[in-house]
Protein backbone atom coordinates (compact mmCIF):
# COMPACT_ATOMS: atom_id res chain seq x y z
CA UNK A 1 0.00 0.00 0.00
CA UNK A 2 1.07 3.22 -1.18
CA UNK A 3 1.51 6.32 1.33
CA UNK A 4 -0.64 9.56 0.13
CA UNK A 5 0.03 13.22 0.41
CA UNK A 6 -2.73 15.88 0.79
CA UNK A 7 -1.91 16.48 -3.21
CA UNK A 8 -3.38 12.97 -3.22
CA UNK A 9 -6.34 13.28 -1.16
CA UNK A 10 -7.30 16.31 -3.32
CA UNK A 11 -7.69 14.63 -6.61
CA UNK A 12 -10.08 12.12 -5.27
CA UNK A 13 -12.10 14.53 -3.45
CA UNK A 14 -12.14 16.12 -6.92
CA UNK A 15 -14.07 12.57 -7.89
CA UNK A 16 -16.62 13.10 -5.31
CA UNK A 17 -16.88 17.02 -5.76
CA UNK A 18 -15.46 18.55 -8.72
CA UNK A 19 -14.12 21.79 -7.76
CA UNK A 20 -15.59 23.46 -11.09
CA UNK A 21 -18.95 23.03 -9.49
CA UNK A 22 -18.29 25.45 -6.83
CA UNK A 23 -19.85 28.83 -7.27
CA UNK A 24 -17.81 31.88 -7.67
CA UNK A 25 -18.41 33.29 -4.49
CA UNK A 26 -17.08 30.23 -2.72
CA UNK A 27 -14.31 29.24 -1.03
CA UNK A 28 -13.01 25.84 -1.36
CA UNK A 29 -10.09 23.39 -1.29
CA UNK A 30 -7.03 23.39 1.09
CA UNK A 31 -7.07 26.07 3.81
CA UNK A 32 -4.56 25.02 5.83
CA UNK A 33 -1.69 22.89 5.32
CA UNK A 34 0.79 21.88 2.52
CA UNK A 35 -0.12 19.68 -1.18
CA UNK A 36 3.12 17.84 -0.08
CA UNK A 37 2.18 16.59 3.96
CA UNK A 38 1.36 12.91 4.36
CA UNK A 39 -1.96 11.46 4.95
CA UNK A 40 -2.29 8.65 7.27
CA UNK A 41 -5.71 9.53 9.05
CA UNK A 42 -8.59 11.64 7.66
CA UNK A 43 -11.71 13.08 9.59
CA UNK A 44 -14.63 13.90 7.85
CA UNK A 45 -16.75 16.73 9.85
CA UNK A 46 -19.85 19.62 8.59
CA UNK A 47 -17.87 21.86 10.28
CA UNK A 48 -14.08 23.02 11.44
CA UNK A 49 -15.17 23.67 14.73
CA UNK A 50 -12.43 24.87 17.39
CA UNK A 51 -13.18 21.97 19.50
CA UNK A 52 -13.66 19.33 16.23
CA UNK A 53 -9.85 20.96 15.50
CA UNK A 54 -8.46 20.20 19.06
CA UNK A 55 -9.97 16.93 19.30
CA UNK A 56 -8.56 15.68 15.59
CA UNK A 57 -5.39 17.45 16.96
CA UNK A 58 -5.09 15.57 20.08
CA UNK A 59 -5.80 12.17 17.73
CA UNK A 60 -2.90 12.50 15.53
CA UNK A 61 -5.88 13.27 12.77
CA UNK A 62 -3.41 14.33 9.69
CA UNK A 63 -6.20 16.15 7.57
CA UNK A 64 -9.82 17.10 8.53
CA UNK A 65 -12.00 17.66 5.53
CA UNK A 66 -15.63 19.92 6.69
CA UNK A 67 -18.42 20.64 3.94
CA UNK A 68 -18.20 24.10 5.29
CA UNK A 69 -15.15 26.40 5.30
CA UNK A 70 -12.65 28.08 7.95
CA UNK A 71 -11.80 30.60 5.42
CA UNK A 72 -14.59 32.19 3.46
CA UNK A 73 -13.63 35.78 3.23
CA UNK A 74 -10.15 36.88 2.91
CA UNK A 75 -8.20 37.59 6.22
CA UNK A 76 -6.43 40.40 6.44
CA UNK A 77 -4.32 39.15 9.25
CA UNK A 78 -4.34 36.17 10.93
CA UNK A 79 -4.47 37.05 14.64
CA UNK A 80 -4.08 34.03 17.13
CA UNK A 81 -6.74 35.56 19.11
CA UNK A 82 -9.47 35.02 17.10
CA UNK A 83 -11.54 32.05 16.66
CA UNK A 84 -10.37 31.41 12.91
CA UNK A 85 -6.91 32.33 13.89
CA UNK A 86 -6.59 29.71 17.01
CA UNK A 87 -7.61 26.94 14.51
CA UNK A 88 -5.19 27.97 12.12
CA UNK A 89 -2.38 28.38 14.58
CA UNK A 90 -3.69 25.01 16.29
CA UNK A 91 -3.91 23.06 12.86
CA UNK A 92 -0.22 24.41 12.13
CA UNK A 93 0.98 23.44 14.73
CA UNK A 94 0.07 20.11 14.90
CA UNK A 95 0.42 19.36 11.18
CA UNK A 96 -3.43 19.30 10.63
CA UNK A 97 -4.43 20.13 7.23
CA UNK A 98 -7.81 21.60 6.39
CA UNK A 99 -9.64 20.96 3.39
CA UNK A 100 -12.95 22.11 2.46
CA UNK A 101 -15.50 20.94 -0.12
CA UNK A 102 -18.07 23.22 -0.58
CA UNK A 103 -21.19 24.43 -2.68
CA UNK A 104 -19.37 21.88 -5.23
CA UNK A 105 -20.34 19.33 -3.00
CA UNK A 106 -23.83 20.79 -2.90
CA UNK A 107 -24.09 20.72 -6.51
CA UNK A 108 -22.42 17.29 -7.10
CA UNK A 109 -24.01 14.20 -8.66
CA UNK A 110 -24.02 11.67 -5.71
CA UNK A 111 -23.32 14.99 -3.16
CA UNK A 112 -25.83 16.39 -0.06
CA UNK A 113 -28.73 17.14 -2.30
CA UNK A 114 -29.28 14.12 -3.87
CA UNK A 115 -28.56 11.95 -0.70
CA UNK A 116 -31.16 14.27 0.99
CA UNK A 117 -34.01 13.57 -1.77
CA UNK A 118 -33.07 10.47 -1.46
CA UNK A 119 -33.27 10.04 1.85
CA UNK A 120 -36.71 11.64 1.84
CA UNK A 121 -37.98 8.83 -0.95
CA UNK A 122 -38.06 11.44 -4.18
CA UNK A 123 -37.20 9.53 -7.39
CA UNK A 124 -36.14 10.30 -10.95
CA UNK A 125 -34.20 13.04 -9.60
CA UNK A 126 -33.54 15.73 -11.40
CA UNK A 127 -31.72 19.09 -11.02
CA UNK A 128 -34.16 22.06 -9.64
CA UNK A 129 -31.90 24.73 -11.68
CA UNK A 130 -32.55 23.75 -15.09
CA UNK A 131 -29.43 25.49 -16.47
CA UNK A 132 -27.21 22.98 -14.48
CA UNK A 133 -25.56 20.04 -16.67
CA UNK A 134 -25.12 16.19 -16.88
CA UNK A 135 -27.35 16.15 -13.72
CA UNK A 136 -25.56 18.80 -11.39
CA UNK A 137 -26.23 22.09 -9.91
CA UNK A 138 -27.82 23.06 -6.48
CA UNK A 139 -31.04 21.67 -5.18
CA UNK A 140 -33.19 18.18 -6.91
CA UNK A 141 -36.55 17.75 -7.92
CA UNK A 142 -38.27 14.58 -7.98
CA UNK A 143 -41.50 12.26 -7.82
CA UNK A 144 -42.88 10.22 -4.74
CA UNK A 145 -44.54 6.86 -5.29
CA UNK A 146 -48.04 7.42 -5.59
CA UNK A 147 -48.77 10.73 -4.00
CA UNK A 148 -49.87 12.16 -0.80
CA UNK A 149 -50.82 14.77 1.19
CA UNK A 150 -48.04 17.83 2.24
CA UNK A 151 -48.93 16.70 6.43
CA UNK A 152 -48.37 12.76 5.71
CA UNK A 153 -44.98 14.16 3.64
CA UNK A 154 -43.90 16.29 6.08
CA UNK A 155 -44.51 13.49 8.78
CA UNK A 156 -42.06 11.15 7.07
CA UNK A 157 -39.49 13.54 6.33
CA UNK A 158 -39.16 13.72 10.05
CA UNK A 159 -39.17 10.32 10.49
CA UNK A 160 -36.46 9.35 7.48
CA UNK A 161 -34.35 12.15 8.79
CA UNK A 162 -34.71 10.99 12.30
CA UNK A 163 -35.65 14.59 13.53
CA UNK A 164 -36.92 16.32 17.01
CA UNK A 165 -39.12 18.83 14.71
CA UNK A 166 -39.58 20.49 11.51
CA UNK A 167 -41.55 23.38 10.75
CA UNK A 168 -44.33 23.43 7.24
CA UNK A 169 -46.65 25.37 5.95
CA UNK A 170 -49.19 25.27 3.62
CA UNK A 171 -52.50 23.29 3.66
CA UNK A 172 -52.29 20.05 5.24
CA UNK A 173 -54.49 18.17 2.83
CA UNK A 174 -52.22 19.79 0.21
CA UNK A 175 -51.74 16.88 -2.56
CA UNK A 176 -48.40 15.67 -3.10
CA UNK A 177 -46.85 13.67 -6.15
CA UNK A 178 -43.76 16.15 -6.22
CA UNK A 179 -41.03 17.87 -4.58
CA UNK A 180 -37.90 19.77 -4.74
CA UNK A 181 -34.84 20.09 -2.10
CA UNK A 182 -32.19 22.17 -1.71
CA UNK A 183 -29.77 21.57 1.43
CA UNK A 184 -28.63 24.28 3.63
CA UNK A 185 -30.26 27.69 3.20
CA UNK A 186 -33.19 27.17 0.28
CA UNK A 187 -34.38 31.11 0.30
CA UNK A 188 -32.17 31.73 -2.83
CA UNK A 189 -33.99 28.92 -4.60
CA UNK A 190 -37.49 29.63 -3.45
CA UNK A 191 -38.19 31.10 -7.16
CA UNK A 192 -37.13 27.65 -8.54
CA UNK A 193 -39.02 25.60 -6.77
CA UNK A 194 -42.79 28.10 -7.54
CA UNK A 195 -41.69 27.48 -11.69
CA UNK A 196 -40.60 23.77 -10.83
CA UNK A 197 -44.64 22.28 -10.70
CA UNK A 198 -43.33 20.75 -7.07
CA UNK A 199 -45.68 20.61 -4.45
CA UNK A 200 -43.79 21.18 -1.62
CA UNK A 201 -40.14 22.44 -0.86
CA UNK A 202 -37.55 21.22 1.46
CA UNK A 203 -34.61 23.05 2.55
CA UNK A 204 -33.18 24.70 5.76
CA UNK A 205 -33.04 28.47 7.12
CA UNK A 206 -35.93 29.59 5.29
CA UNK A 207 -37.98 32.39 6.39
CA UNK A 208 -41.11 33.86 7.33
CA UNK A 209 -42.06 35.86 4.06
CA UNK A 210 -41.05 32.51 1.95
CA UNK A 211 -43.62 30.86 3.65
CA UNK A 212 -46.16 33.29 3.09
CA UNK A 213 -45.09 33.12 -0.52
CA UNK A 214 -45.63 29.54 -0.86
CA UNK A 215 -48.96 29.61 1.08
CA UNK A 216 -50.10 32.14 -1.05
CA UNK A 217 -49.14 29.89 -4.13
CA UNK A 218 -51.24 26.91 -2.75
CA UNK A 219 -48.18 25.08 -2.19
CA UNK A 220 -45.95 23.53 0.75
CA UNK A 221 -43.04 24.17 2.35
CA UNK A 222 -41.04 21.69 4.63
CA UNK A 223 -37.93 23.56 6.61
CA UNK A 224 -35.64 20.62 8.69
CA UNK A 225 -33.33 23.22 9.33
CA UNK A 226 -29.76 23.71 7.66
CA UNK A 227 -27.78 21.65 10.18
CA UNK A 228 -30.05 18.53 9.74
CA UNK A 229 -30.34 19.19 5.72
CA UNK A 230 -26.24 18.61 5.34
CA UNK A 231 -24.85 16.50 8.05
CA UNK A 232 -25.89 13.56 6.47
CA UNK A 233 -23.42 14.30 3.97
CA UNK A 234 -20.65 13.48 6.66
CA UNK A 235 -20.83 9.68 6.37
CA UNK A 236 -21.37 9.40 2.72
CA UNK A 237 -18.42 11.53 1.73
CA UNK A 238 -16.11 9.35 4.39
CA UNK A 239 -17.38 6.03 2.84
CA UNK A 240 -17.03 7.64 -1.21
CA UNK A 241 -13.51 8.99 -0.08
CA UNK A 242 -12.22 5.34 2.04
CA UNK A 243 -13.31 3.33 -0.93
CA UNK A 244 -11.53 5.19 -3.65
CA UNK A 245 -8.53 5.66 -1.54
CA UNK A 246 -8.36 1.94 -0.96
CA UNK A 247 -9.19 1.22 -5.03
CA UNK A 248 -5.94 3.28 -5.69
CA UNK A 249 -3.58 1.81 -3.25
CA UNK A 250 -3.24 4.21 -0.58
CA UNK A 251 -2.86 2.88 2.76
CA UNK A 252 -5.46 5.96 4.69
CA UNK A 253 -7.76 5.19 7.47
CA UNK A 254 -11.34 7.38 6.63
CA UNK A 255 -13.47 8.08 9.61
CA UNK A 256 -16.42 10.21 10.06
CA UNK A 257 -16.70 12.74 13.26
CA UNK A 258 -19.98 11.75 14.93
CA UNK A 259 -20.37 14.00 17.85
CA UNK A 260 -21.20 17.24 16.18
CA UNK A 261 -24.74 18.60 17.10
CA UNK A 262 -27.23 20.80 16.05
CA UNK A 263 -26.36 24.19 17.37
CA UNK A 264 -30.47 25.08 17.68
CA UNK A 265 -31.57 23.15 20.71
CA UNK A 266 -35.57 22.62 20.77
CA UNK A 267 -37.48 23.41 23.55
């Protein structure tokens, strides 16, 4: 078994999330750390939390990839007093590289929002921005065997996602046959999903005046909140990354951090 470098590790994350998929705006890739480092031990986190960063630290962890970044704006310094700062000086200092795959791995074939449709029993996915190619692009449309009603929908949503609560609105006895998802904040595609012919949408961090819109549309909306729409990206994206790792010959042990949490607590 071969030993891999981070230069490595970014080519097959580049199978599982093509960085030309990322938008613009984003900020992807390696944030911390060197193409030429070796890779022994990857976590796989949402988020490069100071406390995620300590703990992969303290494991000998040699790169942490999160779906969301450490650096999204430029810094203009990097002051070890700041949060962003300690993890950088932390990560340094312990040889932790930090990669991040982004709104490319929102947009991917196989990435959050087609496990999420998935997950929620849509098929025949397809992508809810109709200028996206070869199946990509943020957010998925797709059918559900047989139909139902937006309260029976929204009831099994929270059950397939295992969930505390979930807000909807719209008319309960709404008919459902199908619906559209985007993962993490779905306001930006709330125009999408009113020209998709979807029933209902499903996202996270949308807001009052969206639902009003899509009451006022005699349709549904489902929010599971933005945490709950992407973590489940976490295990898939360690099991993608171990398997084509192993298919190439690098000796790299693949784990996924379990113990982050919601930061919203229900009460």
């Amino acid at each position: 078994m071969m030993t891999a470098t981070i230069a490595d590790i970014t080519l097959a994350m580049e199978i599982i999330a093509p960085s030309c998929l990322a938008e613009e705006w984003d900020s992807i890739g390696l944030q911390v750390g060197r193409d030429d480092w070796p890779v022994q031990t990857i976590w796989v986190a949402l988020d490069p939390l100071r406390p995620i960063v300590a703990a992969a630290c303290t494991a000998g962890v040699d790169l942490l990839i999160t779906h969301h970044p450490l650096i999204f704006t430029p810094l203009t310094s990097v002051d070890f007093n700041t949060n962003v700062g300690a993890i950088i000086q932390m990560a340094s200092q312990n040889n932790l590289a930090i990669f991040c795959a982004h709104t490319n791995l929102d947009a991917s074939r196989g990435g959050i929002n087609e496990i999420l449709a998935t997950r929620i029993g849509l098929k025949n996915l397809e992508s809810l921005d109709s200028e996206a190619e070869n199946g990509s692009g943020i957010g998925r449309i797709g059918d559900l065997d047989g139909g139902t009603d937006l309260l029976s929908f929204a009831k099994s949503v929270k059950e397939n996602l295992h969930l505390n609560s979930i807000n909807m609105a719209g008319a309960p006895d709404l008919p459902v046959e199908r619906a559209a998802v985007c993962s993490g904040s779905g306001s930006g595609m709330l125009n999408l999903f009113l020209s998709s012919g979807a029933q209902v949408f499903v996202s996270g961090d949308l807001k009052y005046h969206d639902a009003r819109t899509v009451e006022g549309a005699n349709l549904g909306l489902i929010d599971i909140g933005h945490f709950a729409s992407e973590h489940l990206i976490v295990e898939s994206v360690a099991e993608r990354l171990d398997q084509i790792l192993a298919g190439s010959g690098f000796n790299v042990k693949v784990e996924a951090y379990r113990l982050e949490t919601d930061p919203f607590s229900t009460l």
